[in-house]
PDB file of N, CA and C in Angstrom:
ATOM      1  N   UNK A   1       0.832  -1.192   0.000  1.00  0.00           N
ATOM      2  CA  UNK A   1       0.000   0.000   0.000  1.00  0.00           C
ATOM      3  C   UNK A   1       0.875   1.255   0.000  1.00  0.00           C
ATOM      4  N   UNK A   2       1.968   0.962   0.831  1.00  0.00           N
ATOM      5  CA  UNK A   2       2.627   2.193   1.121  1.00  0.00           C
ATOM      6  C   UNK A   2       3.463   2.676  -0.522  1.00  0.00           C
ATOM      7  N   UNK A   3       3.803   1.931  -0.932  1.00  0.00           N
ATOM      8  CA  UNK A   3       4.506   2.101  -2.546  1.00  0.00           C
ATOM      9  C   UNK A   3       3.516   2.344  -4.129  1.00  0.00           C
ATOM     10  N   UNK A   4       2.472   2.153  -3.581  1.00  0.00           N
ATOM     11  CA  UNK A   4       1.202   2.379  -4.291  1.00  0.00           C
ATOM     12  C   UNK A   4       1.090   3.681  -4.062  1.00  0.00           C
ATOM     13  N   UNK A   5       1.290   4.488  -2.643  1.00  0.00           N
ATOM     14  CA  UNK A   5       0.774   5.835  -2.838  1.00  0.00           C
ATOM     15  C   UNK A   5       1.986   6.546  -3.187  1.00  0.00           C
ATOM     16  N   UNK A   6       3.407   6.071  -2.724  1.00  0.00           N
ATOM     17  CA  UNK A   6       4.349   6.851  -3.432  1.00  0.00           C
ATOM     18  C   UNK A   6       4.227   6.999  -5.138  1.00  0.00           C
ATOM     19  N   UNK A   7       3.709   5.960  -5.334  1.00  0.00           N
ATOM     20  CA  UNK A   7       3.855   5.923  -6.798  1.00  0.00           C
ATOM     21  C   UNK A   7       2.814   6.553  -7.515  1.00  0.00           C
ATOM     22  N   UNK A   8       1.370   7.019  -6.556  1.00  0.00           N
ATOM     23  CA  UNK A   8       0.301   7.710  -7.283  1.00  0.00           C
ATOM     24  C   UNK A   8       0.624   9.131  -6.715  1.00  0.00           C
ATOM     25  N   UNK A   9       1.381   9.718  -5.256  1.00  0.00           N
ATOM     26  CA  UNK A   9       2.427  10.617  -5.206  1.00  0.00           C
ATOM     27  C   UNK A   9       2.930  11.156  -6.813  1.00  0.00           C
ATOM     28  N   UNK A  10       4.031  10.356  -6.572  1.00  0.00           N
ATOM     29  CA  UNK A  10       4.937  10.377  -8.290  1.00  0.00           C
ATOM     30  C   UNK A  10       4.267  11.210  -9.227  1.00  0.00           C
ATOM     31  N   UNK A  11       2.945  10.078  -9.483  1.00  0.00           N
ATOM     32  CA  UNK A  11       2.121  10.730 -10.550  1.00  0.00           C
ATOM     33  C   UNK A  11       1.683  12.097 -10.655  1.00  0.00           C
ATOM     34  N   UNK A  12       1.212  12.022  -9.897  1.00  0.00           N
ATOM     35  CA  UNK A  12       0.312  13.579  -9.397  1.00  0.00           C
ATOM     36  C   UNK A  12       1.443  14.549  -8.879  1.00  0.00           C
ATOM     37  N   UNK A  13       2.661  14.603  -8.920  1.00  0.00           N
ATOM     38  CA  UNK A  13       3.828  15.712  -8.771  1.00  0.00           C
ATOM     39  C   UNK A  13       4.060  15.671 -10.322  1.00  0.00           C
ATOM     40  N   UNK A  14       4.306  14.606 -10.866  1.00  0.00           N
ATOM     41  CA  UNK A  14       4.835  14.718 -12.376  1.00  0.00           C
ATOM     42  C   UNK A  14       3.628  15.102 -13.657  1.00  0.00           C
ATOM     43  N   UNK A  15       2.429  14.883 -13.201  1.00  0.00           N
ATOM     44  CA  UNK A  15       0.962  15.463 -13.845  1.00  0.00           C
ATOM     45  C   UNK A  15       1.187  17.050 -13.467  1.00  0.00           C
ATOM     46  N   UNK A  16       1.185  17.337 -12.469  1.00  0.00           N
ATOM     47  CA  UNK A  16       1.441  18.521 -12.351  1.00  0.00           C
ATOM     48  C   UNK A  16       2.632  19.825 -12.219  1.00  0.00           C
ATOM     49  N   UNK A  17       3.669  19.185 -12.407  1.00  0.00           N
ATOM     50  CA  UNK A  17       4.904  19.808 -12.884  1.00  0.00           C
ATOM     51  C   UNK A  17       4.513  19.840 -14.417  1.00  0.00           C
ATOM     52  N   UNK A  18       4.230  19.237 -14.959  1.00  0.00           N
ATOM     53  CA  UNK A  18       3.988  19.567 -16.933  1.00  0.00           C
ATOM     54  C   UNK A  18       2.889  20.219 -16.636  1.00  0.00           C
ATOM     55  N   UNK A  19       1.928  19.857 -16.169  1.00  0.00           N
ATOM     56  CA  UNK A  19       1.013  21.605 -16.062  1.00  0.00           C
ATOM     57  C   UNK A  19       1.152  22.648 -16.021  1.00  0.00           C
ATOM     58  N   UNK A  20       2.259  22.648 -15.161  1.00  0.00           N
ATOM     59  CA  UNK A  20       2.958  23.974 -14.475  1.00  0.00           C
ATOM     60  C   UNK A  20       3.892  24.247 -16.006  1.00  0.00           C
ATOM     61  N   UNK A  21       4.361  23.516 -16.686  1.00  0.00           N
ATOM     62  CA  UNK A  21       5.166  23.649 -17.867  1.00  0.00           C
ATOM     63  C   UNK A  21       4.500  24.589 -18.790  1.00  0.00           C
ATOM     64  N   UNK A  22       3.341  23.556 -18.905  1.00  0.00           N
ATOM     65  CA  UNK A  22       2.263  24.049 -19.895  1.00  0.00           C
ATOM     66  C   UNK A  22       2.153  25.335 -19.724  1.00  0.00           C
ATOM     67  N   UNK A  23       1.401  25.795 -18.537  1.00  0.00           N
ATOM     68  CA  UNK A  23       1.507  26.746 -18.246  1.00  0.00           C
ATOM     69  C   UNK A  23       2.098  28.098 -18.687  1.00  0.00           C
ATOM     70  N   UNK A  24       3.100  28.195 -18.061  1.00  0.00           N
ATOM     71  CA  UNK A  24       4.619  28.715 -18.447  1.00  0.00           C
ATOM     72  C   UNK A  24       4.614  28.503 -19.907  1.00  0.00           C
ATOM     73  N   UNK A  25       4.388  27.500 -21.180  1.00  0.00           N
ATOM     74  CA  UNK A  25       4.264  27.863 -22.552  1.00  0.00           C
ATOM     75  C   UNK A  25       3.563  28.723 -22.982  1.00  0.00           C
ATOM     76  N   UNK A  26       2.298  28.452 -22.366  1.00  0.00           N
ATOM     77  CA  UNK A  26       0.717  29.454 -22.974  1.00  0.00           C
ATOM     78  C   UNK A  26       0.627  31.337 -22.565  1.00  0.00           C
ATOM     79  N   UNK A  27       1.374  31.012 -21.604  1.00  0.00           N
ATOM     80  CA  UNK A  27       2.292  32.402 -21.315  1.00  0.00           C
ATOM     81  C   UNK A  27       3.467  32.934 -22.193  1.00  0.00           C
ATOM     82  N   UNK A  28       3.997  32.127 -22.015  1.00  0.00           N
ATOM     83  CA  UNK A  28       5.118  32.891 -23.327  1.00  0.00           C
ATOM     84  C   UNK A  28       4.347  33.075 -24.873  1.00  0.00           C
ATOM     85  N   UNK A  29       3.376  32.133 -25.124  1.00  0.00           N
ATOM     86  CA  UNK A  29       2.718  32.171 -26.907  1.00  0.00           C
ATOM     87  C   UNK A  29       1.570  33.287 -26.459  1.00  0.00           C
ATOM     88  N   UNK A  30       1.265  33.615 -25.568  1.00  0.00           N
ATOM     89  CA  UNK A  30       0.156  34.849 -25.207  1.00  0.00           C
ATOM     90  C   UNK A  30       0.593  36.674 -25.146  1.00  0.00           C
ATOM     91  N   UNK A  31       2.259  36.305 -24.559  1.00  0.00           N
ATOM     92  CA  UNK A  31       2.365  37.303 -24.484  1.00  0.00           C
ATOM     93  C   UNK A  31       3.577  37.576 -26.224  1.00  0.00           C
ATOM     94  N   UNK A  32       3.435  36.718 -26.643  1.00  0.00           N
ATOM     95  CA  UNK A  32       4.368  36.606 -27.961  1.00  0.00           C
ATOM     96  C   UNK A  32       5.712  37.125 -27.836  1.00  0.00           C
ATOM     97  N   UNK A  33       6.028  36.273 -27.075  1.00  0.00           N
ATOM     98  CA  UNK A  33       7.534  35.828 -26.247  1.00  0.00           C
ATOM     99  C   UNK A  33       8.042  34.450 -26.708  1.00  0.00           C
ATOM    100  N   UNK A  34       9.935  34.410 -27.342  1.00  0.00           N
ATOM    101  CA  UNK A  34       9.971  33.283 -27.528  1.00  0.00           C
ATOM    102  C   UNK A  34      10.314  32.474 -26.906  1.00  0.00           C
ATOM    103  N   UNK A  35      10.149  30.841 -27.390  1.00  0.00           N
ATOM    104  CA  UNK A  35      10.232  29.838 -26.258  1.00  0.00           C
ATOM    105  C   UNK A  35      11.535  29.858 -25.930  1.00  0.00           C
ATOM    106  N   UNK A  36      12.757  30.240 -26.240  1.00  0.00           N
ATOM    107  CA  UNK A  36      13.699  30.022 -25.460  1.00  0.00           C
ATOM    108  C   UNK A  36      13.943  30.699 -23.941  1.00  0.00           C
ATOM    109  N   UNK A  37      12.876  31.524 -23.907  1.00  0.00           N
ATOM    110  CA  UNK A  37      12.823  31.852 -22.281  1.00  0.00           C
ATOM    111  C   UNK A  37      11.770  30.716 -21.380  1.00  0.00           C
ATOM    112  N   UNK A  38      11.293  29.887 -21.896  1.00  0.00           N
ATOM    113  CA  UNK A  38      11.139  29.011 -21.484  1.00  0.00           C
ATOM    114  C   UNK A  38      12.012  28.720 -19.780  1.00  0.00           C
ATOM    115  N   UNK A  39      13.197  27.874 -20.298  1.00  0.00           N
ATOM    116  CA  UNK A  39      13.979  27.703 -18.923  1.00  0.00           C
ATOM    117  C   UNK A  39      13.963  28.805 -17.863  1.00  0.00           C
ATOM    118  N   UNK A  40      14.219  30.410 -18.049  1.00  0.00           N
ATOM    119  CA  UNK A  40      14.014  31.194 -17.171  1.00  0.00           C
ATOM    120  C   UNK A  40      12.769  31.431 -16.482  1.00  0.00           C
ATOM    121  N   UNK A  41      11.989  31.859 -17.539  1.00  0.00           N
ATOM    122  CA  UNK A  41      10.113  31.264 -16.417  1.00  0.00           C
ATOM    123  C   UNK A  41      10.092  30.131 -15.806  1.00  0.00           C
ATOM    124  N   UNK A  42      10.586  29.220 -16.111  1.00  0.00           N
ATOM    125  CA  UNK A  42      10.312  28.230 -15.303  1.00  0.00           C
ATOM    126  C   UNK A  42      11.631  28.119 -14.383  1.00  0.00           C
ATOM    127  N   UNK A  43      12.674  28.637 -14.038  1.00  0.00           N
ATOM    128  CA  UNK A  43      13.294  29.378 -13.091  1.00  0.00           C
ATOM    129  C   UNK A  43      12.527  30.263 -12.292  1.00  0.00           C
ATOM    130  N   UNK A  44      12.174  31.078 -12.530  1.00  0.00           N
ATOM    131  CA  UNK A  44      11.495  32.219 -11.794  1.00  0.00           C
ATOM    132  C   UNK A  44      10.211  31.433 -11.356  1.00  0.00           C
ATOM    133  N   UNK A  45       9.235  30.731 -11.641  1.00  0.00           N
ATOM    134  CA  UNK A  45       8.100  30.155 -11.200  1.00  0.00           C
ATOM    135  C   UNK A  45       8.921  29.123  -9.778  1.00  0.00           C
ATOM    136  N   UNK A  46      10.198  28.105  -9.742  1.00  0.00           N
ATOM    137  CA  UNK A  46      10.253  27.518  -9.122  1.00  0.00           C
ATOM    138  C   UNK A  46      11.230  28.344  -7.505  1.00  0.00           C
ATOM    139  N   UNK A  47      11.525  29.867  -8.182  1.00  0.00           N
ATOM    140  CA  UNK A  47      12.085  30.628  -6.945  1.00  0.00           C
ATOM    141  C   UNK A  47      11.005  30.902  -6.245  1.00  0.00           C
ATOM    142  N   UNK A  48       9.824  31.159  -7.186  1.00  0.00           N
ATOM    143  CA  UNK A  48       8.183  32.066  -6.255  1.00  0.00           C
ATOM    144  C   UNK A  48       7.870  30.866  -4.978  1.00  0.00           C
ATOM    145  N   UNK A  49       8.320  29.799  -5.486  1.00  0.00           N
ATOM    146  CA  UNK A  49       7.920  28.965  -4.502  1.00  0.00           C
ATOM    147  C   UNK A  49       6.965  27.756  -4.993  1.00  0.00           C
ATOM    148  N   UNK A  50       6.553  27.255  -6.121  1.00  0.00           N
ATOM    149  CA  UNK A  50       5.082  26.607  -6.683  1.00  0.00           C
ATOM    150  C   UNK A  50       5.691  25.778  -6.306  1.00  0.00           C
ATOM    151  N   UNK A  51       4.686  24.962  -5.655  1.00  0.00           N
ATOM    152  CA  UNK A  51       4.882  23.540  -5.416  1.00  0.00           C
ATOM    153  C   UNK A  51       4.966  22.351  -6.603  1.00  0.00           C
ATOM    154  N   UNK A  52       3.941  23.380  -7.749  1.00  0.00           N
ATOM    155  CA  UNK A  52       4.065  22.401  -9.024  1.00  0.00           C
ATOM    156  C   UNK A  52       5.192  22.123 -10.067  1.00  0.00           C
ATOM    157  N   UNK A  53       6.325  22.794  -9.723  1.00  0.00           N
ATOM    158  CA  UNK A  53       7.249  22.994 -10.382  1.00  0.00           C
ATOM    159  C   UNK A  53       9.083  22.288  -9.441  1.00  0.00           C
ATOM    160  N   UNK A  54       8.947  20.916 -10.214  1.00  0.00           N
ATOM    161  CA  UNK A  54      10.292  20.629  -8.809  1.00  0.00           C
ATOM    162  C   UNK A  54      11.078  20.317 -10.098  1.00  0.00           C
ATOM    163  N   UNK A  55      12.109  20.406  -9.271  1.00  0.00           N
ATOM    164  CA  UNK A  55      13.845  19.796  -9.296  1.00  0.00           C
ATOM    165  C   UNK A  55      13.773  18.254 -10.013  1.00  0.00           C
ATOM    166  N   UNK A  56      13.654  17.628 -11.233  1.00  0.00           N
ATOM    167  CA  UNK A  56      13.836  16.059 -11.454  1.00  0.00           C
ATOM    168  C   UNK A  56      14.923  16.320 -12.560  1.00  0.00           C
ATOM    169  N   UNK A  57      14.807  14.750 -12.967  1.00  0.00           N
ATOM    170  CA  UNK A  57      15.846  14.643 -14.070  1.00  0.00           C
ATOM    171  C   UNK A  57      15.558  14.728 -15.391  1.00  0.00           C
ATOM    172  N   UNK A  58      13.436  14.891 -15.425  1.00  0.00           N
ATOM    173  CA  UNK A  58      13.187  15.365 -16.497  1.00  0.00           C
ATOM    174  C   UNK A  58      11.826  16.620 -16.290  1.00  0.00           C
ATOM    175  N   UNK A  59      12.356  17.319 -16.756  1.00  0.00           N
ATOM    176  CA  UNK A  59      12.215  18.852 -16.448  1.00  0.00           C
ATOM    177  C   UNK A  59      11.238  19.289 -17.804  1.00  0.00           C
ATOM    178  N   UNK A  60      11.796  19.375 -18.849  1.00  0.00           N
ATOM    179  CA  UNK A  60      10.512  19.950 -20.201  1.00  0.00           C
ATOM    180  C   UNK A  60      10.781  21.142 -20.159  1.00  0.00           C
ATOM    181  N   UNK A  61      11.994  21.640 -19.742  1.00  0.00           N
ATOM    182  CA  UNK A  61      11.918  23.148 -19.901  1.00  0.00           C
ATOM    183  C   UNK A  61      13.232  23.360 -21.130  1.00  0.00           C
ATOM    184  N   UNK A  62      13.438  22.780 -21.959  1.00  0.00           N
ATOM    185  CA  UNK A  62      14.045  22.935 -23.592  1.00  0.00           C
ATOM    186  C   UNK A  62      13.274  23.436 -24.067  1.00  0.00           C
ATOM    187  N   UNK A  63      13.181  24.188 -25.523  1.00  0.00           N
ATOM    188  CA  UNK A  63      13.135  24.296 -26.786  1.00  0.00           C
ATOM    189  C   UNK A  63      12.075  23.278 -26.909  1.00  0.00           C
ATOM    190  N   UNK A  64      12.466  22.014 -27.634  1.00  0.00           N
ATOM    191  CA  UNK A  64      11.871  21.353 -28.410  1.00  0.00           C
ATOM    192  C   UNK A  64      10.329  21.079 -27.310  1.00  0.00           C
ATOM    193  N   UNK A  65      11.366  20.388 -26.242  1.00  0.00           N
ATOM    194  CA  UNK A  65       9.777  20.451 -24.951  1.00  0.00           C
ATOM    195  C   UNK A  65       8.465  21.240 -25.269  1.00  0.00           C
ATOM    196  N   UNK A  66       9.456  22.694 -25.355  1.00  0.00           N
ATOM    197  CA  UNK A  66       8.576  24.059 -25.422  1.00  0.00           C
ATOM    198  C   UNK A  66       7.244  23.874 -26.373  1.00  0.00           C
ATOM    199  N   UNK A  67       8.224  23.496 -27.495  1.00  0.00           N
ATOM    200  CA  UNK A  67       7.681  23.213 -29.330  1.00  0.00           C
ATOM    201  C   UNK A  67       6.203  22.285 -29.272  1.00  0.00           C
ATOM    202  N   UNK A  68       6.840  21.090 -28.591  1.00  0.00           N
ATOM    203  CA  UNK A  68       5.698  19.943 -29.021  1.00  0.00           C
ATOM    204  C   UNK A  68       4.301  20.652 -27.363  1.00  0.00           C
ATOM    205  N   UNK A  69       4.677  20.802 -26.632  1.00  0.00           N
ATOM    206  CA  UNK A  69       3.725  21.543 -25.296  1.00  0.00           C
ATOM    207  C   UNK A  69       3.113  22.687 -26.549  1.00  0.00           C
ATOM    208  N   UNK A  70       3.643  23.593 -26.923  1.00  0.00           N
ATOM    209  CA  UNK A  70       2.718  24.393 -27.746  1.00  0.00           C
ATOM    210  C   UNK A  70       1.896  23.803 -28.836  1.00  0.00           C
ATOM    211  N   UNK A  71       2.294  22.857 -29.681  1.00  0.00           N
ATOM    212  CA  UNK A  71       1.721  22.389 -30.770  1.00  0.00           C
ATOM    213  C   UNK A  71       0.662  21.535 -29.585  1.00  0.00           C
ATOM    214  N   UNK A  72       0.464  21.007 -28.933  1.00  0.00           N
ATOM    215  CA  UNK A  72      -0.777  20.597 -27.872  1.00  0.00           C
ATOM    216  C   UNK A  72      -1.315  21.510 -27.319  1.00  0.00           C
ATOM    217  N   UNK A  73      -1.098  22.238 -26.866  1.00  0.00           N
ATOM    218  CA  UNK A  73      -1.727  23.649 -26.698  1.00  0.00           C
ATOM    219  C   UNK A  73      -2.905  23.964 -28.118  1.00  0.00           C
ATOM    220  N   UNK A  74      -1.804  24.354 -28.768  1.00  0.00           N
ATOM    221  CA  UNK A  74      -2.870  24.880 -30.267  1.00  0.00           C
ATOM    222  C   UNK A  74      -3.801  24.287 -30.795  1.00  0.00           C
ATOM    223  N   UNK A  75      -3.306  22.838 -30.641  1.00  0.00           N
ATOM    224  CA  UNK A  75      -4.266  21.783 -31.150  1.00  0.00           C
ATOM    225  C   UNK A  75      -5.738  21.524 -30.456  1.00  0.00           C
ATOM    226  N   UNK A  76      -5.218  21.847 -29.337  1.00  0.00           N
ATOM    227  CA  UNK A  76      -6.757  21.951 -28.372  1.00  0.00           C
ATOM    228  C   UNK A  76      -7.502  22.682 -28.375  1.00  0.00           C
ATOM    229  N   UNK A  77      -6.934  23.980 -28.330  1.00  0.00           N
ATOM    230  CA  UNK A  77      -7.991  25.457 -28.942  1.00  0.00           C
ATOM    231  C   UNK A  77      -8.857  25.371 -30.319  1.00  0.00           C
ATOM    232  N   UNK A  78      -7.977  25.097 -31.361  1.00  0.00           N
ATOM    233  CA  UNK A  78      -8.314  24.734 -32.322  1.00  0.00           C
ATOM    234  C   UNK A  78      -9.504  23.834 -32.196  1.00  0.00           C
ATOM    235  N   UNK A  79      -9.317  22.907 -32.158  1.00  0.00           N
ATOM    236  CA  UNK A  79     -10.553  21.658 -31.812  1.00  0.00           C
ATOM    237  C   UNK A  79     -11.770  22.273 -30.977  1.00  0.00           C
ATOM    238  N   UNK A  80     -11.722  23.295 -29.948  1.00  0.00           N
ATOM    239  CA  UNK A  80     -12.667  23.953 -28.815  1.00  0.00           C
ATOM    240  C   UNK A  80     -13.331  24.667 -30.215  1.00  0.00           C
ATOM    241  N   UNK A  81     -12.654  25.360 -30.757  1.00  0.00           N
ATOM    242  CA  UNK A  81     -13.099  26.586 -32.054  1.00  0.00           C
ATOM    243  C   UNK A  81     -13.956  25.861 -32.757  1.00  0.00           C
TER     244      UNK A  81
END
């Protein structure tokens, strides 16, 4: 039981660190800012303190990360439209 909740833990920090990513993309394509500031917002989001935003070994705060998070982004609006 106890490794079951670390591991639905896990989930739900790593569901919501790419939220927090996401985030941080739809902000930079809103304010028509390019993604290579990416890594610094998401610097500055993890100094403010967000809990949704930690320290791992896979992070999503590149370029390309940036790229394919926006092309999901767009794709969803699009589809809402």
């Amino acid at each position: 039981m106890e490794s079951l909740q670390k591991q639905l833990f896990s989930s739900n920090a790593n569901t919501n660190h790419i939220i927090g990513i996401m985030r941080a993309v739809y902000f930079l394509a809103k304010k028509n800012l390019p993604l290579k500031l990416l890594p610094s917002i998401v610097e500055l989001i993890k100094e403010s303190g967000s809990p949704n935003i930690f320290n791992g070994t896979i992070t999503y705060t590149n370029q390309l990360s940036g790229n394919e998070f926006l092309k999901a982004i767009s794709h969803t609006i699009e589809e809402e439209i």
